[in-house]
N, C-alpha and C. Protein backbone atom coordinates (compact mmCIF):
# COMPACT_ATOMS: atom_id res chain seq x y z
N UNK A 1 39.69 13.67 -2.84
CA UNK A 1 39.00 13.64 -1.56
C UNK A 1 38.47 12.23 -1.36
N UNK A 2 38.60 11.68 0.03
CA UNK A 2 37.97 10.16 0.47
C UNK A 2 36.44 10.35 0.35
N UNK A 3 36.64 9.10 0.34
CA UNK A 3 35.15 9.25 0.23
C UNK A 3 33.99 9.56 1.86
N UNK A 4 34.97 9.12 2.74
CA UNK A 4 34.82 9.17 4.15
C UNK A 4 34.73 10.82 4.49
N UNK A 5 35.92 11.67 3.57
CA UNK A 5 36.02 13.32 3.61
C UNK A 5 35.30 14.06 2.82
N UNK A 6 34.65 13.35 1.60
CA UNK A 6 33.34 14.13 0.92
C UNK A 6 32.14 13.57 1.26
N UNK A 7 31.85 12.71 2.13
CA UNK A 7 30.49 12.92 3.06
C UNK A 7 30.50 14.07 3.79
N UNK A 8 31.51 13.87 4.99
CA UNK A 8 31.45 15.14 5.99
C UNK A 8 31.47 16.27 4.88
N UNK A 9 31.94 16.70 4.12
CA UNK A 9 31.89 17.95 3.31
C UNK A 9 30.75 18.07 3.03
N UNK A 10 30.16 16.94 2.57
CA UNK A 10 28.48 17.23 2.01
C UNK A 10 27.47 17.48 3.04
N UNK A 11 27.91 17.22 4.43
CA UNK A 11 27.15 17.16 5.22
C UNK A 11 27.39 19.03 6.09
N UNK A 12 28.49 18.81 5.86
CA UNK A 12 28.60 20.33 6.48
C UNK A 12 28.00 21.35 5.72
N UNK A 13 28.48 21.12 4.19
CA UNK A 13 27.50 22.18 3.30
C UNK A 13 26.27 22.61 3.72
N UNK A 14 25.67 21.28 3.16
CA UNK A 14 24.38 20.85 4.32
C UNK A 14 23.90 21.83 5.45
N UNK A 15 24.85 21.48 6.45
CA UNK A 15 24.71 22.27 7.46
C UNK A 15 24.23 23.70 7.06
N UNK A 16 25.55 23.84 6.38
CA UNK A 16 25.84 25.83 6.11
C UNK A 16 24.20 25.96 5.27
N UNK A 17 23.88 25.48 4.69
CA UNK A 17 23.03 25.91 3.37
C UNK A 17 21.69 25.98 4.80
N UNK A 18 21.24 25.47 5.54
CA UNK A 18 20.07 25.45 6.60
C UNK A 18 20.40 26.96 7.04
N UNK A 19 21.70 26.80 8.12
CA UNK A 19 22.35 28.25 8.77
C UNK A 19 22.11 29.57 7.74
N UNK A 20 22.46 29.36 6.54
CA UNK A 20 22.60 30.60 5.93
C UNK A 20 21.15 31.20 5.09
N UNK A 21 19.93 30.28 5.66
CA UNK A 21 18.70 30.45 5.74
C UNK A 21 18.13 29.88 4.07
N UNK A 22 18.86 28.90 3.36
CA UNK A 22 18.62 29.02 1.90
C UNK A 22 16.99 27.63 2.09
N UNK A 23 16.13 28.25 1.15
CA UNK A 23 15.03 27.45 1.26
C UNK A 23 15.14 26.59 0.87
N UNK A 24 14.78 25.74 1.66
CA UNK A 24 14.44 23.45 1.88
C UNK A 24 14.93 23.43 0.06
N UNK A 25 13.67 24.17 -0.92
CA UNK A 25 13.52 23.65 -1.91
C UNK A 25 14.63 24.14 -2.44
N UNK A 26 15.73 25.11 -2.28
CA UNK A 26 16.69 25.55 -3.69
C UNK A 26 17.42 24.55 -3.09
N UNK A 27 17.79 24.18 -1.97
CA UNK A 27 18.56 23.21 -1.57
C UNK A 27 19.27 22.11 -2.15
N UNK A 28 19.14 21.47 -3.16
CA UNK A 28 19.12 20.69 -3.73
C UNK A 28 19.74 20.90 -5.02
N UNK A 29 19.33 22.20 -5.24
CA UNK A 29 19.82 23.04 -6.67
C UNK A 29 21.16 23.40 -6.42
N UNK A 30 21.65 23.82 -5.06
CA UNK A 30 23.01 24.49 -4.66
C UNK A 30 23.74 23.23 -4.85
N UNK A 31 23.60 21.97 -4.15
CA UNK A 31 24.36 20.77 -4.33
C UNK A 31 24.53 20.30 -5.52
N UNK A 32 23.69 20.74 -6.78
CA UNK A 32 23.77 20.56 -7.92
C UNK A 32 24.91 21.39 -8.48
N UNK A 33 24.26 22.59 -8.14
CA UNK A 33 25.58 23.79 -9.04
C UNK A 33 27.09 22.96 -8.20
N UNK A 34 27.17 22.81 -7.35
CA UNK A 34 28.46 22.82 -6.50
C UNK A 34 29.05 20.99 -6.82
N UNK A 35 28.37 20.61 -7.29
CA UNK A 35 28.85 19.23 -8.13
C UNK A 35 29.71 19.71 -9.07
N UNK A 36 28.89 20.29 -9.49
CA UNK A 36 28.93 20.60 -11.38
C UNK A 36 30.52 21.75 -11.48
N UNK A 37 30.49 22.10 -10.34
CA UNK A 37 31.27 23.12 -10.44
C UNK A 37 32.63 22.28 -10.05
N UNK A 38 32.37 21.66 -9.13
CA UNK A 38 33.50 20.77 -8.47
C UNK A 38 34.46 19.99 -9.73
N UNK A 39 33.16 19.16 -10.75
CA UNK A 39 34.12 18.40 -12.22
C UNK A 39 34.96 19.66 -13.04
N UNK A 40 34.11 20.68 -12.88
CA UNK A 40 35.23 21.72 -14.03
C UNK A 40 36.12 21.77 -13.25
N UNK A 41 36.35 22.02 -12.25
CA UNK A 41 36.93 22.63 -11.25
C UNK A 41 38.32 21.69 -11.07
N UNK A 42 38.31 20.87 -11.48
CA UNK A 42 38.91 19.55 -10.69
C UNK A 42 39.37 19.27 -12.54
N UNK A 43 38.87 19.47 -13.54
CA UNK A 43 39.48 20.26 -14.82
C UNK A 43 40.61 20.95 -15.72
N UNK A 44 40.33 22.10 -14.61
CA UNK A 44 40.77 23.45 -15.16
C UNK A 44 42.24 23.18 -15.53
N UNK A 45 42.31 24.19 -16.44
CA UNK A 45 43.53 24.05 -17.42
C UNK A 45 44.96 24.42 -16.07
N UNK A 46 46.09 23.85 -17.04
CA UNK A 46 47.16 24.34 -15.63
C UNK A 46 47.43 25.98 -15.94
N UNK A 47 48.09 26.50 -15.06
CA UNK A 47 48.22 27.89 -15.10
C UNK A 47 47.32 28.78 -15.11
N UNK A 48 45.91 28.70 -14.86
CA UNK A 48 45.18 28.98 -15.00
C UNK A 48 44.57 29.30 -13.63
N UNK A 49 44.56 30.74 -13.18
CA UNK A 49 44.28 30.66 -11.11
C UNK A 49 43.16 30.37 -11.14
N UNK A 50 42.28 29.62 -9.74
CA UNK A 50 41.56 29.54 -9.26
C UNK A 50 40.39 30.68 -9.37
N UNK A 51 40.52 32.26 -9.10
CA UNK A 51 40.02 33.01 -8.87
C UNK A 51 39.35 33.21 -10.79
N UNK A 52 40.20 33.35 -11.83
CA UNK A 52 40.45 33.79 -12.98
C UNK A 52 39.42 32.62 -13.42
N UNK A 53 39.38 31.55 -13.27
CA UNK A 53 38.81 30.10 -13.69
C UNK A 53 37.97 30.05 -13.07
N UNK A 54 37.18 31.00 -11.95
CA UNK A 54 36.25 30.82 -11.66
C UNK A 54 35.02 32.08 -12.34
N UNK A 55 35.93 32.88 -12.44
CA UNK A 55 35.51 34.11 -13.12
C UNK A 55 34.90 33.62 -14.98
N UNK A 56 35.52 32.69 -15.31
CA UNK A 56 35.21 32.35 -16.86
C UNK A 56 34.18 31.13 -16.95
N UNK A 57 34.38 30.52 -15.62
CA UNK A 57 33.38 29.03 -15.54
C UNK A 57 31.74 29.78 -15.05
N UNK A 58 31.86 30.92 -14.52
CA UNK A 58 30.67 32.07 -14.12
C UNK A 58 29.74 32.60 -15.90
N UNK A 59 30.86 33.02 -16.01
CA UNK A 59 30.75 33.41 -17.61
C UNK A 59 30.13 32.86 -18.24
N UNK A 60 31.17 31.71 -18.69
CA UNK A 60 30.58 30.79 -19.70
C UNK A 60 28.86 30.37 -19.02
N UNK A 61 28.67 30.07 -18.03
CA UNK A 61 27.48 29.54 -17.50
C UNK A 61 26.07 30.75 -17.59
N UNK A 62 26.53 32.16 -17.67
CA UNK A 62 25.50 32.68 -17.87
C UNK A 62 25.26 33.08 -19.15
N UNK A 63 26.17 32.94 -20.32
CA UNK A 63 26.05 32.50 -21.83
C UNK A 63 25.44 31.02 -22.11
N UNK A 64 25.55 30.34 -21.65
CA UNK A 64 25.25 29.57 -21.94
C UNK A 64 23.33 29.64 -22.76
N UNK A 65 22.63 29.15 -23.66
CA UNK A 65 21.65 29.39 -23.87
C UNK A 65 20.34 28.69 -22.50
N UNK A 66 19.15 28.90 -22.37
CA UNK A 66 18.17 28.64 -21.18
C UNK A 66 18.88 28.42 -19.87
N UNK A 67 19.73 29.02 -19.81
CA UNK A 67 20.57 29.53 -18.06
C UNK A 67 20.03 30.65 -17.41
N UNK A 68 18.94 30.73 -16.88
CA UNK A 68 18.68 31.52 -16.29
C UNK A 68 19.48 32.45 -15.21
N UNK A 69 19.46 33.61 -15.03
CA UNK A 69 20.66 34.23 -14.21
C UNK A 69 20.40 33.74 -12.60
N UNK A 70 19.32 33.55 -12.24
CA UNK A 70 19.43 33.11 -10.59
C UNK A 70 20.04 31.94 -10.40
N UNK A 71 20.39 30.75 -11.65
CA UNK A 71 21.37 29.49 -11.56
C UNK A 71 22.43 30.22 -11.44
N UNK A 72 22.68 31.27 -12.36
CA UNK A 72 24.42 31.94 -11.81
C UNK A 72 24.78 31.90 -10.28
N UNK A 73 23.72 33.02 -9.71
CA UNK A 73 23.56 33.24 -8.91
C UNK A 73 24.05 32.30 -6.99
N UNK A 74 23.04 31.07 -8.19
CA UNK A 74 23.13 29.82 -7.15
C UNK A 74 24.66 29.35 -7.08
N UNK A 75 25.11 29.45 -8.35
CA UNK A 75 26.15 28.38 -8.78
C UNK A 75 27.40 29.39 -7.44
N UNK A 76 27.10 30.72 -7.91
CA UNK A 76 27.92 31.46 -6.94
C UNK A 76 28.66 31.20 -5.55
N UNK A 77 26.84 31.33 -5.14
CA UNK A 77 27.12 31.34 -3.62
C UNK A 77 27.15 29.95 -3.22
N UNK A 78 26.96 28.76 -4.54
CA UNK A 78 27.46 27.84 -3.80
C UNK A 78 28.86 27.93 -3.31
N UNK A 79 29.78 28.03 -4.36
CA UNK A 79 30.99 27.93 -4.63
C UNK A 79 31.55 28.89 -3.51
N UNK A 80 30.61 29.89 -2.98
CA UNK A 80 31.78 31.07 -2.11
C UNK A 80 31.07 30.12 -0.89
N UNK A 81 30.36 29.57 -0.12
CA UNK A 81 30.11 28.78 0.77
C UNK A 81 30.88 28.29 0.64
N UNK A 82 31.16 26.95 -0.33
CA UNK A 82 32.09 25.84 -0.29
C UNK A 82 34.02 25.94 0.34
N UNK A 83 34.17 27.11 -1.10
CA UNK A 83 35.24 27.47 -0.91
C UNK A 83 35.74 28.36 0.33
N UNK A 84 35.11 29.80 0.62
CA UNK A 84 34.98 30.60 1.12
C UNK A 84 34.87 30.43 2.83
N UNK A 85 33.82 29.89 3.09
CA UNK A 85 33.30 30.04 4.33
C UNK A 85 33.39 27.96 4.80
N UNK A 86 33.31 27.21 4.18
CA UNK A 86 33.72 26.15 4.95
C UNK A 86 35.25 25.79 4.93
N UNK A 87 35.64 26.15 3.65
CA UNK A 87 37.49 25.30 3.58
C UNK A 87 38.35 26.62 4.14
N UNK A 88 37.45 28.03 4.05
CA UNK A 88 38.64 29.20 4.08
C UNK A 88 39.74 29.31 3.04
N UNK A 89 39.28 29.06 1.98
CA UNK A 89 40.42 28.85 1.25
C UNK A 89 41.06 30.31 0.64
N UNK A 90 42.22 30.89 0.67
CA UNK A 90 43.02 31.75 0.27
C UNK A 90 42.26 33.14 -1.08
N UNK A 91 42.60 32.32 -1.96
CA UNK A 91 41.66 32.86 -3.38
C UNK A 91 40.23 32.78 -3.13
N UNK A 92 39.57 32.17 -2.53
CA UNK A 92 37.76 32.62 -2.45
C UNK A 92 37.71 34.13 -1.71
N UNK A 93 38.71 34.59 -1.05
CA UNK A 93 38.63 35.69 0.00
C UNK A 93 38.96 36.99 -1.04
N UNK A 94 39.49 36.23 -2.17
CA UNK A 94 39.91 37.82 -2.93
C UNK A 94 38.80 37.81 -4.15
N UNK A 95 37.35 37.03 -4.06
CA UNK A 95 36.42 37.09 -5.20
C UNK A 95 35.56 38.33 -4.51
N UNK A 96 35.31 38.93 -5.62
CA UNK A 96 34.15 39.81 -5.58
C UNK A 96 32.92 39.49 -5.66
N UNK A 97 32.68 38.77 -4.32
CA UNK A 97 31.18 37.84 -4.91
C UNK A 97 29.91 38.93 -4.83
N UNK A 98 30.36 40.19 -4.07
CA UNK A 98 28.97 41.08 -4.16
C UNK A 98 28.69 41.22 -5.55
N UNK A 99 29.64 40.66 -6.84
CA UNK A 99 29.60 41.58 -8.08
C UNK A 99 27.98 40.26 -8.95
N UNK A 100 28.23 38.88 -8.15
CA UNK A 100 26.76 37.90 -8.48
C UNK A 100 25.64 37.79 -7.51
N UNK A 101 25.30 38.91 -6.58
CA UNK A 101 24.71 38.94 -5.91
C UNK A 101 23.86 39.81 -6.72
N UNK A 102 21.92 39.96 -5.97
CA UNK A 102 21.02 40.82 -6.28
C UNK A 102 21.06 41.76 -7.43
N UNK A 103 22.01 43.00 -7.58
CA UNK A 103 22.27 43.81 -8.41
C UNK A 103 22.64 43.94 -9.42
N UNK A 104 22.92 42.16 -9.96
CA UNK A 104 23.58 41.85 -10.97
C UNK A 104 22.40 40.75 -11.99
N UNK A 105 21.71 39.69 -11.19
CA UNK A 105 20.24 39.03 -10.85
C UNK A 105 19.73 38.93 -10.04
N UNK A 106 18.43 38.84 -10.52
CA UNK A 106 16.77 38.91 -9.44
C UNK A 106 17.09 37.23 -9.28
N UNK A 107 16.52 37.29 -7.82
CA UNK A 107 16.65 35.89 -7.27
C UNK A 107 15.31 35.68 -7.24
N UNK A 108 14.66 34.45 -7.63
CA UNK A 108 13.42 34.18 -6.98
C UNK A 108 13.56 33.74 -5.71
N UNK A 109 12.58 34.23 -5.12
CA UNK A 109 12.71 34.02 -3.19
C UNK A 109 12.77 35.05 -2.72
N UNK A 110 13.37 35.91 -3.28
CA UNK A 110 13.64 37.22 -2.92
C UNK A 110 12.72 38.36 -3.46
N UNK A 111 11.72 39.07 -2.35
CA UNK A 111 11.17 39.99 -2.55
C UNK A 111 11.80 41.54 -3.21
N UNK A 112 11.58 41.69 -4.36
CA UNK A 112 12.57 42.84 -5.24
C UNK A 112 11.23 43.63 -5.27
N UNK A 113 11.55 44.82 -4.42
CA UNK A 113 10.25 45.78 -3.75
C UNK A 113 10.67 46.74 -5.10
N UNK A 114 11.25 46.73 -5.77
CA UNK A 114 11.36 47.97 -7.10
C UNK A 114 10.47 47.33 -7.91
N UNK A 115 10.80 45.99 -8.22
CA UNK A 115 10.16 45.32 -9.52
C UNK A 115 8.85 45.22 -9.30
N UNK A 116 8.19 44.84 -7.67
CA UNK A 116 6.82 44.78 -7.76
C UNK A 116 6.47 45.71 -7.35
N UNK A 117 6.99 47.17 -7.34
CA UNK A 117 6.11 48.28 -7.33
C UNK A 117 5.82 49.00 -9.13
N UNK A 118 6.89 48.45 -9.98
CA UNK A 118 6.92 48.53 -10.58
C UNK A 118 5.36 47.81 -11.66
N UNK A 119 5.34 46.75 -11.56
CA UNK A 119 4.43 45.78 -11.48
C UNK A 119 2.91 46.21 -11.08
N UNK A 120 2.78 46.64 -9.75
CA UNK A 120 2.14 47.52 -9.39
C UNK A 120 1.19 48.84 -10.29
N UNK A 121 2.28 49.62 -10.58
CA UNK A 121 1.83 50.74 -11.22
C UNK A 121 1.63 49.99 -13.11
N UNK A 122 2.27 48.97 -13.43
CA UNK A 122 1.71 48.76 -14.43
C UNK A 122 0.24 47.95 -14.46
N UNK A 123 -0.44 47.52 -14.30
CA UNK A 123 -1.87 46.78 -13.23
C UNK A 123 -2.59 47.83 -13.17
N UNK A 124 -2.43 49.16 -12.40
CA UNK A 124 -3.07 50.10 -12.39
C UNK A 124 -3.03 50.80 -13.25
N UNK A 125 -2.18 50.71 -14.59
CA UNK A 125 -2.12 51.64 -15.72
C UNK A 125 -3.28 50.73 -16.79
N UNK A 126 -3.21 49.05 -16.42
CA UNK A 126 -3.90 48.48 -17.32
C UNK A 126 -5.28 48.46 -16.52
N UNK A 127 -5.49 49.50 -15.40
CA UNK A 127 -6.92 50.05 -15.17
C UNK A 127 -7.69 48.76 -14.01
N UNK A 128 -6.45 47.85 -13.68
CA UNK A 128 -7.06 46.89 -12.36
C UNK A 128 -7.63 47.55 -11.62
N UNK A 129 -8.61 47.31 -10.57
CA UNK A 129 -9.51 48.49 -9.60
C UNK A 129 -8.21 47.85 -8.15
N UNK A 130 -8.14 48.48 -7.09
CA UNK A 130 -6.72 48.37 -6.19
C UNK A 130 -7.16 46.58 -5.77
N UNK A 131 -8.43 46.04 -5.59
CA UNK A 131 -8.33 44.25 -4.95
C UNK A 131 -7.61 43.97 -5.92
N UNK A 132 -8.00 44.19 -7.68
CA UNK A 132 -7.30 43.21 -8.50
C UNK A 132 -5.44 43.25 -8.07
N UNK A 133 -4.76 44.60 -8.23
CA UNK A 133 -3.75 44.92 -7.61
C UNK A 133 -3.33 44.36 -6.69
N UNK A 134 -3.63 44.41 -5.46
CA UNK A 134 -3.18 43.46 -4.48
C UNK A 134 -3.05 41.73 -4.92
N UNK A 135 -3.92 41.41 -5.24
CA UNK A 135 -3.99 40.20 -5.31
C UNK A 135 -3.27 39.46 -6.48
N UNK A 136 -3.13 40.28 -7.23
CA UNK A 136 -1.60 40.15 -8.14
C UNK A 136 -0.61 40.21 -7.35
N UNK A 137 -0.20 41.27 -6.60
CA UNK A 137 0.94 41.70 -5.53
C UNK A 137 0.79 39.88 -4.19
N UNK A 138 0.13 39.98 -3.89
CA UNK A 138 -0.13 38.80 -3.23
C UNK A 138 0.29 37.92 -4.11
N UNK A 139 0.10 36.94 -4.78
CA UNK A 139 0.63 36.46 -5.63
C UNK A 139 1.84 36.19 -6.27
N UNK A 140 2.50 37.47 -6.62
CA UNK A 140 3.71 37.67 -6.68
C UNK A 140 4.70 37.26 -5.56
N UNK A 141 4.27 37.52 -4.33
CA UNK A 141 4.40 37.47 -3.15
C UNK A 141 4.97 35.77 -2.75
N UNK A 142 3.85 35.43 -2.81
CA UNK A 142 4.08 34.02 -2.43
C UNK A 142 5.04 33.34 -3.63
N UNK A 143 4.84 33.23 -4.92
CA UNK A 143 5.23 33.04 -5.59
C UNK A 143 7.23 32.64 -5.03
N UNK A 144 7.34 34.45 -4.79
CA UNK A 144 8.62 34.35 -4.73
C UNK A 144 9.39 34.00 -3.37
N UNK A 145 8.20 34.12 -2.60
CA UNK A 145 8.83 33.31 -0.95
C UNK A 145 8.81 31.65 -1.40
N UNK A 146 8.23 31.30 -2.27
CA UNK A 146 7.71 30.21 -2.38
C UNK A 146 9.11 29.24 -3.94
N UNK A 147 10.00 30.22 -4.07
CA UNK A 147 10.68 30.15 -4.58
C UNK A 147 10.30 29.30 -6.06
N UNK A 148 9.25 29.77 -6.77
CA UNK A 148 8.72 29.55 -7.91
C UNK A 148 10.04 29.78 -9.15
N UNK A 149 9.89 29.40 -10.06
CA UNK A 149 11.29 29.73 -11.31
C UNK A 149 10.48 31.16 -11.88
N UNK A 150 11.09 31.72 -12.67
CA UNK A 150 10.85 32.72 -12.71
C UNK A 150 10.18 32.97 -14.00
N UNK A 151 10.46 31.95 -15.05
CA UNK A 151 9.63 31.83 -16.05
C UNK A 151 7.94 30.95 -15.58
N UNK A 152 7.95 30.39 -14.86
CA UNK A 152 6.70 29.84 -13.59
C UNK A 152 6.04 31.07 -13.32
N UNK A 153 6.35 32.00 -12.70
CA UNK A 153 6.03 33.31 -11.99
C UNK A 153 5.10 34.10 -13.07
N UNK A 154 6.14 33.95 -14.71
CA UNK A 154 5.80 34.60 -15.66
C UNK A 154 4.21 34.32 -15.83
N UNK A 155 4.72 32.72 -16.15
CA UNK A 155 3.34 32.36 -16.48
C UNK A 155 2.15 32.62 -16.11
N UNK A 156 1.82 32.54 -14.86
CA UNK A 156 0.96 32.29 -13.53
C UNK A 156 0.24 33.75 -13.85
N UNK A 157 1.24 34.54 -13.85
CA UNK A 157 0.63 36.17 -14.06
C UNK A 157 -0.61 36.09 -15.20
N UNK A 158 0.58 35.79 -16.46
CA UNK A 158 -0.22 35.98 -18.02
C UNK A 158 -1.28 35.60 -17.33
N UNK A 159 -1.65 34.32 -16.81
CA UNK A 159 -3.11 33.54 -16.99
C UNK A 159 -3.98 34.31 -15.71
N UNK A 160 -3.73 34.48 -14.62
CA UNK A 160 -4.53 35.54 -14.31
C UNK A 160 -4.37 36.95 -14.22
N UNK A 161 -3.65 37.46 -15.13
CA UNK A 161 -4.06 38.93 -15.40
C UNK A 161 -5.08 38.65 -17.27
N UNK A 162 -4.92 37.59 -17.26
CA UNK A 162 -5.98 37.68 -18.84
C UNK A 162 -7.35 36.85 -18.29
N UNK A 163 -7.65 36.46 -16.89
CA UNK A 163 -8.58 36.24 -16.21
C UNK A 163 -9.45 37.06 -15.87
N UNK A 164 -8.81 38.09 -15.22
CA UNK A 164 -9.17 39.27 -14.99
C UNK A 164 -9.32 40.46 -15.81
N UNK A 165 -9.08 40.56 -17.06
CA UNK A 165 -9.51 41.19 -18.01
C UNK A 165 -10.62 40.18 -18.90
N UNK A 166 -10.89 38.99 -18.91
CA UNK A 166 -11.37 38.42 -19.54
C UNK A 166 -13.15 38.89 -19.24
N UNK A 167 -13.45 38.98 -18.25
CA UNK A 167 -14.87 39.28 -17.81
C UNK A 167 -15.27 40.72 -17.95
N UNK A 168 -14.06 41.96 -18.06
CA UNK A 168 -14.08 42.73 -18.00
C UNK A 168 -14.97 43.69 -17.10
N UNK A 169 -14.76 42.71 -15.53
CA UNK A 169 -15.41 43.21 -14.48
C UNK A 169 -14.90 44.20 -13.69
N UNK A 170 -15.50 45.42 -13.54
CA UNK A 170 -14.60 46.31 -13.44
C UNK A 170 -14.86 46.51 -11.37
N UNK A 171 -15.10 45.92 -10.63
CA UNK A 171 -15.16 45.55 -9.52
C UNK A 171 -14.83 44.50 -8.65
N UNK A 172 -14.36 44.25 -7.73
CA UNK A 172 -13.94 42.97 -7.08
C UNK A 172 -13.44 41.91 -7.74
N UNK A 173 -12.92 41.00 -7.77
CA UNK A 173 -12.67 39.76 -7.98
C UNK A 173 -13.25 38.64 -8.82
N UNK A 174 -12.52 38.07 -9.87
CA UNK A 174 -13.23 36.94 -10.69
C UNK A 174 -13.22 36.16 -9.61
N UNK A 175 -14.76 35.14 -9.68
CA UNK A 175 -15.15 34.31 -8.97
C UNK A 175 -15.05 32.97 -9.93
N UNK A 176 -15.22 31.76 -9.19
CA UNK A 176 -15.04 30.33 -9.50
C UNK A 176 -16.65 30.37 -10.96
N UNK A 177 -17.53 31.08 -11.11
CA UNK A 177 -18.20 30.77 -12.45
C UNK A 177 -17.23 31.39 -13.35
N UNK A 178 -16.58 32.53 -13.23
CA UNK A 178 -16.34 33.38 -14.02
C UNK A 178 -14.94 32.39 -14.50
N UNK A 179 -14.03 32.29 -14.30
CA UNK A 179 -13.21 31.01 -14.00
C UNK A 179 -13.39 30.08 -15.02
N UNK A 180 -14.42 29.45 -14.79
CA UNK A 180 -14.87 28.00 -15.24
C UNK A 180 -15.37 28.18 -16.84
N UNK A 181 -15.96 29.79 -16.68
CA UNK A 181 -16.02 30.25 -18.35
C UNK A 181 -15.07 30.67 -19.06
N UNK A 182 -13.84 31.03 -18.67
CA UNK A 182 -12.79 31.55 -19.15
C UNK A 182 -12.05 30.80 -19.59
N UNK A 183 -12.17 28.86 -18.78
CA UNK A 183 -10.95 28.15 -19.71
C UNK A 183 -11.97 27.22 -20.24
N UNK A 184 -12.78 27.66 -20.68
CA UNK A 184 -14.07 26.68 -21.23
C UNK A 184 -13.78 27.45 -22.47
């Protein structure tokens, strides 16, 4: 590809990735996977189809060790954008991309109403009064509109759900003293 023909490509991606509503911030991450994917890609052994080589370059990437599954994810729908929906290309039309979508990994960004009801009823099993609840749920909330990583998300919890047990206030909300004693 010219170099004159992988601007406009980058720029149309571009385009698609705004249109297809993906947030400002993963933005950046999709152009990453879709690099990365482009050198194997541009690789791959001979005889080896497109569809089949994309199926093992998927693979290998969610074996891989600290690969989180929503990079799969990303790496995916870069690749079915790229291929799929800007070039039209032949073999992207016969991938089963519903099979790396949601049901396969949790996306951060994406509100997964099982997991935080789930979440939910565990909070209230560890005896939160319903503000603490919400405001975990809130939290969670933004978190994942806010497209936080998901080991980020993890964290954030631990430290205030051991905030909120730390005072062992069994009413309303830790306040900014209560706070200030807890990481003291």
């Amino acid at each position: 590809m010219t170099s004159g023909k992988k601007d406009e490509f980058l720029r149309d991606f571009q385009d698609l990735l705004v249109r297809e509503r993906v947030p400002e911030k993963s933005r950046p991450y999709y152009l990453r996977h879709l690099e990365r994917w482009g050198v194997a890609f541009r690789q791959r052994p001979a005889g080896i189809s497109k569809k089949d080589f994309l199926e093992e370059y998927l693979n290998k990437l969610s074996h891989t060790a600290g690969t989180e599954p929503f990079v799969v994810y990303q790496t995916a729908e870069a690749v079915r954008m790229a291929h799929e929906v800007l070039l039209g290309e032949e073999w992207a039309h016969l991938v089963d991309w519903e099979g790396y979508r949601v049901d396969r990994f949790e996306v951060p960004g994406e509100l997964i109403v099982e997991t935080l009801d789930k979440l939910r009823d565990v909070w209230a099993a560890m005896g939160f009064s319903g503000d603490k609840v919400d405001s975990l749920t809130a939290l969670v909330r933004v978190m994942r509109e806010g497209n936080y990583a998901l080991r980020t998300e993890e964290n954030y919890l631990q430290w205030v759900v051991r905030l909120m047990t730390h005072g062992k206030r069994e009413d309303g909300l830790p306040g900014v003293a209560e706070a200030e004693v807890f990481f003291e």
